[in-house]
N, C-alpha and C. Protein backbone atom coordinates (compact mmCIF):
# COMPACT_ATOMS: atom_id res chain seq x y z
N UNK A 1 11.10 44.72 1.10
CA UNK A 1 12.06 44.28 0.11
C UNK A 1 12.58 42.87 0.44
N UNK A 2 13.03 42.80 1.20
CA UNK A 2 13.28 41.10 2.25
C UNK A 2 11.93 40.34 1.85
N UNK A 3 11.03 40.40 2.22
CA UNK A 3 9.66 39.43 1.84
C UNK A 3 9.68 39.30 0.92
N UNK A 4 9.69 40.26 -0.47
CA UNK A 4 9.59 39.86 -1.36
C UNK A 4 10.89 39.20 -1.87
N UNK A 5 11.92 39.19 -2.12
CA UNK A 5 12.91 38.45 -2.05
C UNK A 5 12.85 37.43 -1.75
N UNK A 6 12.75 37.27 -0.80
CA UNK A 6 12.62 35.39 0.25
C UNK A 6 11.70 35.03 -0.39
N UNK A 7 10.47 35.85 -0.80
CA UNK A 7 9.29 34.83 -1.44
C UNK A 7 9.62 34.72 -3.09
N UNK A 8 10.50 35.32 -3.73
CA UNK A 8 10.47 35.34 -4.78
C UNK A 8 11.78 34.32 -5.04
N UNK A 9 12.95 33.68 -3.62
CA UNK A 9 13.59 32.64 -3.53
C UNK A 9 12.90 31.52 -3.56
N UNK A 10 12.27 31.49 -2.49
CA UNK A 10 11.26 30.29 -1.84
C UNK A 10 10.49 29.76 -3.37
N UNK A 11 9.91 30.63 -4.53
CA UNK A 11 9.46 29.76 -6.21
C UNK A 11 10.58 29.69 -6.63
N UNK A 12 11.31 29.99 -6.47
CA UNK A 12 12.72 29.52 -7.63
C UNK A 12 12.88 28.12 -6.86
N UNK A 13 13.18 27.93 -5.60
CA UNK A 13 13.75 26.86 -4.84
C UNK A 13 12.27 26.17 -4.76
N UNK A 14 11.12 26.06 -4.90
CA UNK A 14 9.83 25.09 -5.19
C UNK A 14 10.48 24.37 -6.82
N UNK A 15 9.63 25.47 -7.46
CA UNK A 15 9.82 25.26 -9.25
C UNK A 15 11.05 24.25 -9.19
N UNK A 16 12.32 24.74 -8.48
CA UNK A 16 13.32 24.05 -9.28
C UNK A 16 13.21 22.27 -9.00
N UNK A 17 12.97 22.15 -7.43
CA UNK A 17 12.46 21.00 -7.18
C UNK A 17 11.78 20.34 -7.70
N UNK A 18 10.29 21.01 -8.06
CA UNK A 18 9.08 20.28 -8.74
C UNK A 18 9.68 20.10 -10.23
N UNK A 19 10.58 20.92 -10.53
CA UNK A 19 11.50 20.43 -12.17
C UNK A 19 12.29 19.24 -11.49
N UNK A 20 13.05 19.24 -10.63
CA UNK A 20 13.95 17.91 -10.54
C UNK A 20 12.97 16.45 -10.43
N UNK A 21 12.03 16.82 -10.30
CA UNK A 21 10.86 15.60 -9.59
C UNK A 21 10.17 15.05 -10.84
N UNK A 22 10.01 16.24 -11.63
CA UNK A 22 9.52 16.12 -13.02
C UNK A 22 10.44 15.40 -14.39
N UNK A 23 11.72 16.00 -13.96
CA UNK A 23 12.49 15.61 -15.16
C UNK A 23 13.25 13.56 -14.87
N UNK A 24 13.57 13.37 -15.84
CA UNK A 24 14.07 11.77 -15.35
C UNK A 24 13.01 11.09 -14.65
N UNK A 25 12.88 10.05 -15.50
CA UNK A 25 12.22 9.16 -15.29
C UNK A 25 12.59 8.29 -14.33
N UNK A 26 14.06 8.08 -14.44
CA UNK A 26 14.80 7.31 -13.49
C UNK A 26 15.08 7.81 -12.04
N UNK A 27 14.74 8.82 -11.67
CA UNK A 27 14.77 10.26 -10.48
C UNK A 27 15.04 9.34 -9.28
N UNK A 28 16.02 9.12 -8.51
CA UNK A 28 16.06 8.66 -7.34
C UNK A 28 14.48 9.39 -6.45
N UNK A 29 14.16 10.38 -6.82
CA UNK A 29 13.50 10.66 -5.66
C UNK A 29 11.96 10.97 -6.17
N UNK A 30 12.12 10.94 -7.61
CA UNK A 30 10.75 10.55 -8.14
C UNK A 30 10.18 8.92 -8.01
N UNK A 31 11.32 8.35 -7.94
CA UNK A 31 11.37 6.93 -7.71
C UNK A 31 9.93 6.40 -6.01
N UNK A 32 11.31 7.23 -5.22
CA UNK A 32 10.76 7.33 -3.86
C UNK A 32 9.31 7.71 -3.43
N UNK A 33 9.27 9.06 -4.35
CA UNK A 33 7.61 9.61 -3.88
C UNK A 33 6.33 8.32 -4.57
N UNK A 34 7.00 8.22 -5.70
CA UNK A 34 5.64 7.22 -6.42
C UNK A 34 5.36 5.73 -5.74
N UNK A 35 6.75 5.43 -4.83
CA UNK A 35 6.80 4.26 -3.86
C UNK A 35 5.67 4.91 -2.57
N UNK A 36 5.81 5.94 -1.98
CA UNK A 36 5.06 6.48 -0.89
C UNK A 36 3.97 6.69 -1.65
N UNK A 37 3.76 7.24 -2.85
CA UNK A 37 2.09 6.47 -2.96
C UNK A 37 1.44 5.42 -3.12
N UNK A 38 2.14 4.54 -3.69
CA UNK A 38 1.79 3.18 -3.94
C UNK A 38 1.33 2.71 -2.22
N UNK A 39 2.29 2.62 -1.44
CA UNK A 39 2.01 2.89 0.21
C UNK A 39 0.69 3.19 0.90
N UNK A 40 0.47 4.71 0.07
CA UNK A 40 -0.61 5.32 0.49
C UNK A 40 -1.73 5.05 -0.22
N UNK A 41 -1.46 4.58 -1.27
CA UNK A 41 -2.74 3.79 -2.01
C UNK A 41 -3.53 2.50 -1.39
N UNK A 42 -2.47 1.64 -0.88
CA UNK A 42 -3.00 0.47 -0.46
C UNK A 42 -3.43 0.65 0.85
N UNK A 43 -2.83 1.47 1.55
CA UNK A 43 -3.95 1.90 2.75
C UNK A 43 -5.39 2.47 2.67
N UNK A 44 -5.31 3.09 1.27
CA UNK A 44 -6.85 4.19 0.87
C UNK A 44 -7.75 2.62 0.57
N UNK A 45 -7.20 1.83 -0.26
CA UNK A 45 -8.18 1.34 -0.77
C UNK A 45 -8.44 0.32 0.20
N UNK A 46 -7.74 -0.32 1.15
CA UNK A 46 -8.22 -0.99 2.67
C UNK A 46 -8.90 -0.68 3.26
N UNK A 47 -8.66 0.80 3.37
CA UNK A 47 -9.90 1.67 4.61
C UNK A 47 -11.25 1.11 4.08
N UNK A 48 -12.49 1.68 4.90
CA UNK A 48 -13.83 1.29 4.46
C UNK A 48 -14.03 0.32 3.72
N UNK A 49 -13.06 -0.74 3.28
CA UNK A 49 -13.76 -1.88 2.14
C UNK A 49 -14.50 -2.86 2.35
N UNK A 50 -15.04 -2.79 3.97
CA UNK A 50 -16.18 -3.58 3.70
C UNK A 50 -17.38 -3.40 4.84
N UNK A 51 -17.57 -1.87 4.33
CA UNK A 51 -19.18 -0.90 4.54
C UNK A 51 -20.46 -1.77 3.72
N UNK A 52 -20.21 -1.64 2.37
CA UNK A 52 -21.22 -1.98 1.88
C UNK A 52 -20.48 -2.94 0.86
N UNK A 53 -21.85 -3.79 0.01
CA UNK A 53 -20.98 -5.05 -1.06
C UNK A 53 -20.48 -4.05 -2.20
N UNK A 54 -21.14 -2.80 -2.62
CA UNK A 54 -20.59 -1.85 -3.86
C UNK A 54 -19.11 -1.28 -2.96
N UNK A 55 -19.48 -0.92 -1.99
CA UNK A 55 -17.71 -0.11 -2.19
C UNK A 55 -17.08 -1.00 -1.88
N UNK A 56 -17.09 -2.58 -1.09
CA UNK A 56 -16.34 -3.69 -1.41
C UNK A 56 -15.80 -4.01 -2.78
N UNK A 57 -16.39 -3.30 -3.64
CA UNK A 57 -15.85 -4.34 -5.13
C UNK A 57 -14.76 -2.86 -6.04
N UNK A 58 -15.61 -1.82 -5.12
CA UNK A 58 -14.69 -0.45 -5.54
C UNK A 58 -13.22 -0.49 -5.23
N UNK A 59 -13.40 -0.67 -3.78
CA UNK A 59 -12.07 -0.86 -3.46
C UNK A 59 -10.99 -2.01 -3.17
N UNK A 60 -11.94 -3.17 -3.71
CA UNK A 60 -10.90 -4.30 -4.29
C UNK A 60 -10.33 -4.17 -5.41
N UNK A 61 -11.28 -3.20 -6.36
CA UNK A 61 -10.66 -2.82 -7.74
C UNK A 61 -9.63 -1.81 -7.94
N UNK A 62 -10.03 -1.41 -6.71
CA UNK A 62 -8.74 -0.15 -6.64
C UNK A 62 -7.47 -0.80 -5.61
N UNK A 63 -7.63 -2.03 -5.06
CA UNK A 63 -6.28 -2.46 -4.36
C UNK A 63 -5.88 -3.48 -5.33
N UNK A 64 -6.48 -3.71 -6.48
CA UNK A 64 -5.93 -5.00 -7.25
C UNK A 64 -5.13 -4.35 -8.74
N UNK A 65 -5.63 -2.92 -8.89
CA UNK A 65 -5.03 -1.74 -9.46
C UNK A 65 -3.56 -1.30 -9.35
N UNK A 66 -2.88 -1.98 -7.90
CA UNK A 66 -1.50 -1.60 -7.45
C UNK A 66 -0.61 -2.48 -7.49
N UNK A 67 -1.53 -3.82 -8.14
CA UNK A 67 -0.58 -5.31 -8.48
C UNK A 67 -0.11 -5.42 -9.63
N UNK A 68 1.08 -6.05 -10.15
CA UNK A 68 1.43 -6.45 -11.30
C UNK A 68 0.78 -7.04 -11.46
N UNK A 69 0.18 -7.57 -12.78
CA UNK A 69 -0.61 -8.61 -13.27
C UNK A 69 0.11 -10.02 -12.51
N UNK A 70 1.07 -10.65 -12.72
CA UNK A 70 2.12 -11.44 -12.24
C UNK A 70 2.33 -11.73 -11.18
N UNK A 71 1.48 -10.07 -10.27
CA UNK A 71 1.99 -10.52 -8.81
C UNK A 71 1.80 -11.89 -7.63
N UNK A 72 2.71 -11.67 -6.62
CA UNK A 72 2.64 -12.91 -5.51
C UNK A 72 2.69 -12.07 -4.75
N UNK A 73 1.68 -13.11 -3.72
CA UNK A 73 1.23 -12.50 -2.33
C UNK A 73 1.68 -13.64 -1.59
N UNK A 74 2.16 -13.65 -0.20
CA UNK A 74 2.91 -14.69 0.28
C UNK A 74 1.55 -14.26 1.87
N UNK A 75 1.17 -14.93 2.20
CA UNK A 75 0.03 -14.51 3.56
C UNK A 75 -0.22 -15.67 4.36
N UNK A 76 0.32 -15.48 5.37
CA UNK A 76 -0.37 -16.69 6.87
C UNK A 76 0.46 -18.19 5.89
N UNK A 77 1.33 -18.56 5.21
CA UNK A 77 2.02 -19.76 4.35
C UNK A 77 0.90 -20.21 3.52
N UNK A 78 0.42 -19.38 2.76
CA UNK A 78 -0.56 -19.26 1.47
C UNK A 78 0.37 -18.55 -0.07
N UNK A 79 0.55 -18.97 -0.76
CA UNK A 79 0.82 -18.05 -1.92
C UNK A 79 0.14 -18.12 -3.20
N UNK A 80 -0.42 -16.86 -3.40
CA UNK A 80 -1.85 -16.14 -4.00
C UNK A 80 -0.69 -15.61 -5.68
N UNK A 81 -1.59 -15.99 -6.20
CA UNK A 81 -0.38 -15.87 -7.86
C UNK A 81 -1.69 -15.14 -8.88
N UNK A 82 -1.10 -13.44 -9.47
CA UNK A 82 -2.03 -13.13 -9.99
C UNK A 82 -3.10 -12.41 -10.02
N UNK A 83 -3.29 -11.35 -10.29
CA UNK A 83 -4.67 -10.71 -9.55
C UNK A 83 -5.92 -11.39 -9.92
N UNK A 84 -6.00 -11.91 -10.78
CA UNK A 84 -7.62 -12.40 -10.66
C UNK A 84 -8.88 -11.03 -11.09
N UNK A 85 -9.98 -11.53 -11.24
CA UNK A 85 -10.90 -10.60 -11.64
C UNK A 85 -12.14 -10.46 -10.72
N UNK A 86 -12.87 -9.91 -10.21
CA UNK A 86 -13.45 -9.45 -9.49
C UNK A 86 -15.05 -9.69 -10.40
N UNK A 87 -15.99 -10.75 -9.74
CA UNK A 87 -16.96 -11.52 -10.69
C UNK A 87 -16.76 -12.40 -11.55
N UNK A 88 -15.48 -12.97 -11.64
CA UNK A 88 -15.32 -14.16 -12.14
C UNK A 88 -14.65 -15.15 -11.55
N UNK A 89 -14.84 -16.51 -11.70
CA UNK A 89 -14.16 -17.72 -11.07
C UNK A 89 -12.39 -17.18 -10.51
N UNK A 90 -11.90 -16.95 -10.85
CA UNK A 90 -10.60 -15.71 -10.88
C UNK A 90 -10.52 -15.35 -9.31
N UNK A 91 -11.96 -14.93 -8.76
CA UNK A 91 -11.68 -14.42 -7.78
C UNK A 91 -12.57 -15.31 -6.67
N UNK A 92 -12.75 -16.43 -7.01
CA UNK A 92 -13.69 -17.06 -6.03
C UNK A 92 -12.75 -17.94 -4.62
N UNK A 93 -13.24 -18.53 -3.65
CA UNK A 93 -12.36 -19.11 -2.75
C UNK A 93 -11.44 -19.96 -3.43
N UNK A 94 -10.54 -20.08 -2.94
CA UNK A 94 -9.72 -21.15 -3.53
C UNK A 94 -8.73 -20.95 -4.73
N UNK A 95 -9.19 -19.72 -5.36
CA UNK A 95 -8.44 -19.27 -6.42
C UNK A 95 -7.06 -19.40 -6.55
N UNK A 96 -6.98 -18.92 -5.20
CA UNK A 96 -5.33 -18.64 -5.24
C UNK A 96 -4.85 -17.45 -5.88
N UNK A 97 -5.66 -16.76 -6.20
CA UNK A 97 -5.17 -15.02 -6.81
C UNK A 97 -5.41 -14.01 -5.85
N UNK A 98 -4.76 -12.82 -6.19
CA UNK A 98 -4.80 -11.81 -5.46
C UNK A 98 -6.52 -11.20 -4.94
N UNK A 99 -7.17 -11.43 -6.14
CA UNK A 99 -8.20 -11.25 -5.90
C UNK A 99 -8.99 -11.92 -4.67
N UNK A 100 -8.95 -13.52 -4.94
CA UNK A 100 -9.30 -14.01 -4.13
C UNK A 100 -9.04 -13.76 -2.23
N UNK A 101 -7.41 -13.76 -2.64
CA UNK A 101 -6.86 -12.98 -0.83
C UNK A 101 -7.62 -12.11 -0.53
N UNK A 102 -7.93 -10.70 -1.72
CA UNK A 102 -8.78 -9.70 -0.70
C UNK A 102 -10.16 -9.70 -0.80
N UNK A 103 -10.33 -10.39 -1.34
CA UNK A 103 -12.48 -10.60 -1.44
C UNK A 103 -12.78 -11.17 -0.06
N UNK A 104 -11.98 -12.80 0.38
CA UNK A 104 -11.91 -13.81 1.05
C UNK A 104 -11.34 -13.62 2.07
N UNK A 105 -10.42 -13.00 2.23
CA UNK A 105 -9.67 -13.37 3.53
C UNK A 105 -9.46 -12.16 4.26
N UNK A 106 -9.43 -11.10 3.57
CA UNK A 106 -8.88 -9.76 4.01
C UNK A 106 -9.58 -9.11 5.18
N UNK A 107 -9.04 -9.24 7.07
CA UNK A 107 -10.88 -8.46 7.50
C UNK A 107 -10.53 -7.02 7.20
N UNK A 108 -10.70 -6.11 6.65
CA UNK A 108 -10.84 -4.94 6.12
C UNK A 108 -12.15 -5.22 5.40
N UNK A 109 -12.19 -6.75 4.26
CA UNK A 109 -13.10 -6.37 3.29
C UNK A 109 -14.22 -7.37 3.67
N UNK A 110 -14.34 -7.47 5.04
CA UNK A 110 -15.29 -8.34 5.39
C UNK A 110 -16.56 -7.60 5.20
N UNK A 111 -17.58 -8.00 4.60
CA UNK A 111 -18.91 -7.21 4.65
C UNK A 111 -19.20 -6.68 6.29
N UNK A 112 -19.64 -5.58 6.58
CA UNK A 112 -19.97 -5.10 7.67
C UNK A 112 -18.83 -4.20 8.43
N UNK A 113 -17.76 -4.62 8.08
CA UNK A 113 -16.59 -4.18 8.78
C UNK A 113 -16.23 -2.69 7.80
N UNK A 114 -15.82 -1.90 8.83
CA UNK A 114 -15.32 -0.22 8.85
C UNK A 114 -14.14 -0.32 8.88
N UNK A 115 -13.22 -0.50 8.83
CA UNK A 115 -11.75 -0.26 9.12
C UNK A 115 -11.00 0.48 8.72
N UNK A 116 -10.44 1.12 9.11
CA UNK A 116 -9.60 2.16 8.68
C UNK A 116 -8.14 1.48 9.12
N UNK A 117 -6.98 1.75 7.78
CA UNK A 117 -6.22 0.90 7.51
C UNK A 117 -4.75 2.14 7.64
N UNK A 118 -3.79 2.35 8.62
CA UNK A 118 -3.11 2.99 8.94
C UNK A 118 -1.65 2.46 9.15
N UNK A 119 -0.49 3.55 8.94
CA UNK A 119 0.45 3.13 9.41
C UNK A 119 1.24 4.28 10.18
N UNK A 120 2.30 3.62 11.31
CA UNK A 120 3.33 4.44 11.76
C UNK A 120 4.52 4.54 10.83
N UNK A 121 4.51 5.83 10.21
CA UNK A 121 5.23 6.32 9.00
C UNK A 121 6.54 5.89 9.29
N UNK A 122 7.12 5.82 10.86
CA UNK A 122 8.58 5.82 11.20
C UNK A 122 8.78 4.10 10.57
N UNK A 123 8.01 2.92 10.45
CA UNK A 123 8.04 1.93 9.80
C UNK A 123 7.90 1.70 8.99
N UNK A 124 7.67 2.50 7.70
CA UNK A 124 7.96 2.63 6.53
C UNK A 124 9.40 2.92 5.99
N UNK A 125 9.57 1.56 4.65
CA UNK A 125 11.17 1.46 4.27
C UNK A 125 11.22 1.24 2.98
N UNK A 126 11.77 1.80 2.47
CA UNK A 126 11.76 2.16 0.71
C UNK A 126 13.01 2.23 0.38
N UNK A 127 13.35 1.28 -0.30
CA UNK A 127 14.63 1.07 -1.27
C UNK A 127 14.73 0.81 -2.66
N UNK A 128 14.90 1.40 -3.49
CA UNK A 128 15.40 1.26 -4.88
C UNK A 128 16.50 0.82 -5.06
N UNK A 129 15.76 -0.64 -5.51
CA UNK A 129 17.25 -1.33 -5.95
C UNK A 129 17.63 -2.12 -7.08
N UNK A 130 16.87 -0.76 -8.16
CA UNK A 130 17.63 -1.06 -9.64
C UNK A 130 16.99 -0.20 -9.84
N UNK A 131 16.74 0.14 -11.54
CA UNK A 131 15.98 0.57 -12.17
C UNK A 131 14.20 0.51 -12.28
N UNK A 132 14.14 -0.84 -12.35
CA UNK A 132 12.45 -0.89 -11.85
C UNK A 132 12.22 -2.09 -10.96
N UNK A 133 13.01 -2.08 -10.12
CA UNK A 133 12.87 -2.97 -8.81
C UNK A 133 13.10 -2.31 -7.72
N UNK A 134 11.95 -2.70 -6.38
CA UNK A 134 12.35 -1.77 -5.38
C UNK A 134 12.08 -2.77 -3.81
N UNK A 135 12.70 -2.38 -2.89
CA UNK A 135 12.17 -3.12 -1.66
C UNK A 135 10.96 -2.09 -0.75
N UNK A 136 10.46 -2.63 -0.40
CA UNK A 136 9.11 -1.95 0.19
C UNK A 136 8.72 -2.76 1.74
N UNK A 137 8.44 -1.90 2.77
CA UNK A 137 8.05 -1.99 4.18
C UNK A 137 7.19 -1.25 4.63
N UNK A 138 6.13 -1.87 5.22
CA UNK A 138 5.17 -0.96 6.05
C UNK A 138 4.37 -1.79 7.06
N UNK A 139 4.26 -1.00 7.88
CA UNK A 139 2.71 -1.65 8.66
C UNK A 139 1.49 -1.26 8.12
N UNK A 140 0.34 -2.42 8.61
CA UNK A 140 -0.77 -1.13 8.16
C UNK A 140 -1.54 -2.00 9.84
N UNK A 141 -1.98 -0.89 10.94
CA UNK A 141 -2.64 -0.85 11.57
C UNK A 141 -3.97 -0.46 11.43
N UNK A 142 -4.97 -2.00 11.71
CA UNK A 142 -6.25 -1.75 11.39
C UNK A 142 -7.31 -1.30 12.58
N UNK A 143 -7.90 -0.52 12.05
CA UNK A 143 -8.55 0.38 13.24
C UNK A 143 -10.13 0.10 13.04
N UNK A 144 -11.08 -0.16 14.10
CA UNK A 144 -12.32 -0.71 13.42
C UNK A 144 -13.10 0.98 14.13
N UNK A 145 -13.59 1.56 12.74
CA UNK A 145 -14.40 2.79 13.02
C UNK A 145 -15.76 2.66 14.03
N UNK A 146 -16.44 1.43 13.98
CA UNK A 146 -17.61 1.21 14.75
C UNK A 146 -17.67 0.56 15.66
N UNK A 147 -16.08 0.34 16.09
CA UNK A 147 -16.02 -0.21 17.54
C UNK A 147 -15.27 0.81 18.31
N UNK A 148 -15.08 1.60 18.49
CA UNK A 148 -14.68 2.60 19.53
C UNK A 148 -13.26 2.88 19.21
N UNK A 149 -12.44 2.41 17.57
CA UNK A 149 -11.71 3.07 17.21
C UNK A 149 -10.65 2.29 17.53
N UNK A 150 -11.07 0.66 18.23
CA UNK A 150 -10.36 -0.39 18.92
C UNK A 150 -9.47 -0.90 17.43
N UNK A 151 -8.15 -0.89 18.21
CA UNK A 151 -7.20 -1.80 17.08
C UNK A 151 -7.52 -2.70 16.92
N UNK A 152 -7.50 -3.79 15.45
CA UNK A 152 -7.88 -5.23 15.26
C UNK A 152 -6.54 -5.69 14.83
N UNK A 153 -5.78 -5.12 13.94
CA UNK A 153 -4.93 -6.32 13.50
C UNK A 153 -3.80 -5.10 13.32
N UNK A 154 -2.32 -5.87 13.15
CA UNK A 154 -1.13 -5.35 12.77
C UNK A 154 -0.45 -6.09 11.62
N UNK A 155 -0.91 -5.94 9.89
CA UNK A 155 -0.39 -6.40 9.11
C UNK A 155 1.14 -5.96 8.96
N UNK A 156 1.77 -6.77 8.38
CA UNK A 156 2.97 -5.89 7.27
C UNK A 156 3.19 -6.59 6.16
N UNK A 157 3.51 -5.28 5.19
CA UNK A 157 4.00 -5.66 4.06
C UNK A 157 4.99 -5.87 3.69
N UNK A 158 5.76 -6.80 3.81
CA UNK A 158 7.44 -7.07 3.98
C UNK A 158 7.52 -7.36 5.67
N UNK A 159 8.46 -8.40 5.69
CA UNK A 159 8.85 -9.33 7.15
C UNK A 159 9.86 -8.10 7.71
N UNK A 160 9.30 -7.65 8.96
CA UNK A 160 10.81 -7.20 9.59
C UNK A 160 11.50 -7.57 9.94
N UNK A 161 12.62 -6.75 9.89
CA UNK A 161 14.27 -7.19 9.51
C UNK A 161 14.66 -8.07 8.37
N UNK A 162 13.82 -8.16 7.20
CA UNK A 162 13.57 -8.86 6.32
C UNK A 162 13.75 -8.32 5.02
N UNK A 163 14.34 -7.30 4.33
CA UNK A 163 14.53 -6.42 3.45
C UNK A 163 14.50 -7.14 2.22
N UNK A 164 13.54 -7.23 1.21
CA UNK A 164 13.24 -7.66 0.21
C UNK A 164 12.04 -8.39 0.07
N UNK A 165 11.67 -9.25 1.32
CA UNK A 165 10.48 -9.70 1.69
C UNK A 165 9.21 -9.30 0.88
N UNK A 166 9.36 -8.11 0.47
CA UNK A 166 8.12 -7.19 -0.42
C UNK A 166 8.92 -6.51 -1.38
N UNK A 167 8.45 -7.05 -3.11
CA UNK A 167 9.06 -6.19 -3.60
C UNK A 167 8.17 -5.50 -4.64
N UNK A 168 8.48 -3.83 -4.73
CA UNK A 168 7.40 -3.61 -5.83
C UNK A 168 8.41 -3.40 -7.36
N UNK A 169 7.67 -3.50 -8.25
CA UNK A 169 8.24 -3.48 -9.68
C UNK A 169 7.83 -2.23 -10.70
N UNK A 170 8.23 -1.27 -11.46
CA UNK A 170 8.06 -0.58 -12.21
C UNK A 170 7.50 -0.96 -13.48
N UNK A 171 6.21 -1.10 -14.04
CA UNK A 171 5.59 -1.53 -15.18
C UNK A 171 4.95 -0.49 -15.79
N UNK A 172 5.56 -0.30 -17.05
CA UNK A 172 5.03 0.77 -18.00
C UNK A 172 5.19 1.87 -17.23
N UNK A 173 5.78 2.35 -16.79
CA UNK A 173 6.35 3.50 -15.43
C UNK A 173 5.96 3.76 -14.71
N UNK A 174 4.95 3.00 -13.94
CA UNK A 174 4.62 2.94 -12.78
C UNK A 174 4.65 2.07 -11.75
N UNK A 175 5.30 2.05 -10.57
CA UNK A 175 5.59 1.50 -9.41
C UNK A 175 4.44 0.48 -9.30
N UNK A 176 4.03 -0.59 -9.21
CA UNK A 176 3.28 -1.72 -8.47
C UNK A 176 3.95 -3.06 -7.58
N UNK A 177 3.27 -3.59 -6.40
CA UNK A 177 3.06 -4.50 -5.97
C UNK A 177 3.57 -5.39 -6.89
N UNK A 178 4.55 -6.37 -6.64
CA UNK A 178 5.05 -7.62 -7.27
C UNK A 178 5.42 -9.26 -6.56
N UNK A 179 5.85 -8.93 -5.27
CA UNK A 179 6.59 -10.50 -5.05
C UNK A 179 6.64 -9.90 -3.33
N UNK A 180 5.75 -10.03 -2.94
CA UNK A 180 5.51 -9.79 -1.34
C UNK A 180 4.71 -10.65 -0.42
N UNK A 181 5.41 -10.72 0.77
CA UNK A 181 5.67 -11.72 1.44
C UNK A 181 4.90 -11.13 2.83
N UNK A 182 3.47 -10.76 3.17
CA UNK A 182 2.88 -10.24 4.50
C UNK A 182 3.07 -11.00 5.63
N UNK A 183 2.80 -10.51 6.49
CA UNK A 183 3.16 -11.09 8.12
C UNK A 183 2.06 -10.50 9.21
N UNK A 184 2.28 -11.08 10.22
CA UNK A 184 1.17 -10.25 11.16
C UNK A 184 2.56 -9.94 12.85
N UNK A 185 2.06 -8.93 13.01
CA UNK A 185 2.99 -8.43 14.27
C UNK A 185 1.98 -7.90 15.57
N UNK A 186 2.64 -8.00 16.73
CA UNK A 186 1.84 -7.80 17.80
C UNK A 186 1.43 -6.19 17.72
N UNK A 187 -0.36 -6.14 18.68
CA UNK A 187 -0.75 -5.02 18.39
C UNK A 187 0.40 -4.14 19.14
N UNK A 188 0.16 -2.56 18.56
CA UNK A 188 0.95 -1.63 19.30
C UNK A 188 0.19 -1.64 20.89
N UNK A 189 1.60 -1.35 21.70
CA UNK A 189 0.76 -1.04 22.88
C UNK A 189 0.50 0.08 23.40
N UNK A 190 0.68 1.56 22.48
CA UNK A 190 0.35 2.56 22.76
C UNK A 190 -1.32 2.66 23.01
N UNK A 191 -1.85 3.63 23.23
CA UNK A 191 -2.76 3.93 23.79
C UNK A 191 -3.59 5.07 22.46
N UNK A 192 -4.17 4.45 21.35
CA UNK A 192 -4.44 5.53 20.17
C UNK A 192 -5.80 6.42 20.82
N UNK A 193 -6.31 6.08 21.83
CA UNK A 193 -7.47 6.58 22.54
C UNK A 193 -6.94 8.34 23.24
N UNK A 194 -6.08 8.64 23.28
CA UNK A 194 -5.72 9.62 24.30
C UNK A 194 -5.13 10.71 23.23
């Protein structure tokens, strides 16, 4: 009688959640989760992007997918305006579009390169601060799969201690990449081998 009870609490207290998550558009915490995917998006589409030249162009299309049309990329005192198109002048060196940053410059999407594109969750920072403006933080630790799993680089998206540095924007109701400002930070010195 207890089991079933507790389990027949435990869907009332799911359901009601997955209703609060569902209802309002404006949801403080629907807000939040669609920010942690946007997060988790741009890590998916980093990983593996540059195995082969086809899933290079897959998953530039799927990291140029999380930009405002409008967006700025601020990288190494470069600023990239725009996503650009992927096979057209748009995305060639020199462009200056988003496209161009990750075709060109990105090593994730270097042809040959494996990388798997990670972060320590405890450095992830998400603030909503309006209606469809938000501040956004992360690392993404790049991990090269065919070198023994050896760290290569420590991006971030937003400057630490820098809160606004990265901001994403709500377009047509969905969370994207808008006015962000990357950095590079020293590797971790943990030991990811053990």
């Amino acid at each position: 009688m207890k089991l079933a009870y507790a389990a027949a609490l435990a869907a009332v207290l799911i359901s009601g959640s997955a209703a609060t998550l569902a209802g309002g558009e404006d949801s403080h915490y629907k807000d939040l989760w669609e920010l942690k995917q946007l997060h988790a998006g741009f890590h998916q589409a980093m990983s593996h992007g540059g195995v082969d030249a086809a899933t290079k162009l897959q998953h530039l299309a799927d990291q140029l997918a999380l930009w405002a049309d409008d967006a700025r990329l601020t990288a190494a005192g470069v600023t990239y305006v725009g996503k650009g198109r992927p096979g057209t002048a748009s995305c060639d060196p020199g462009a200056l579009t988003l496209c161009d940053f990750f075709a060109n410059h990105a090593g994730a999407f270097v042809l040959g390169r494996d990388w798997v594109s990670m972060t320590p969750i405890f450095t992830e920072k998400l603030e909503v601060l309006g209606r469809d403006i938000a501040s956004i933080y992360f690392q993404c630790i790049y991990i090269d799969v065919n070198n023994g799993d050896k760290v290569m680089s420590n991006a971030t998206i937003g400057l630490p201690g820098e809160p606004g540095s990265a901001l994403a924007r709500k377009v047509n109701g969905h969370w994207l990449f808008w006015d962000v400002t990357a950095g590079s930070i020293a590797l971790p010195t943990l030991d990811v081998q053990q």
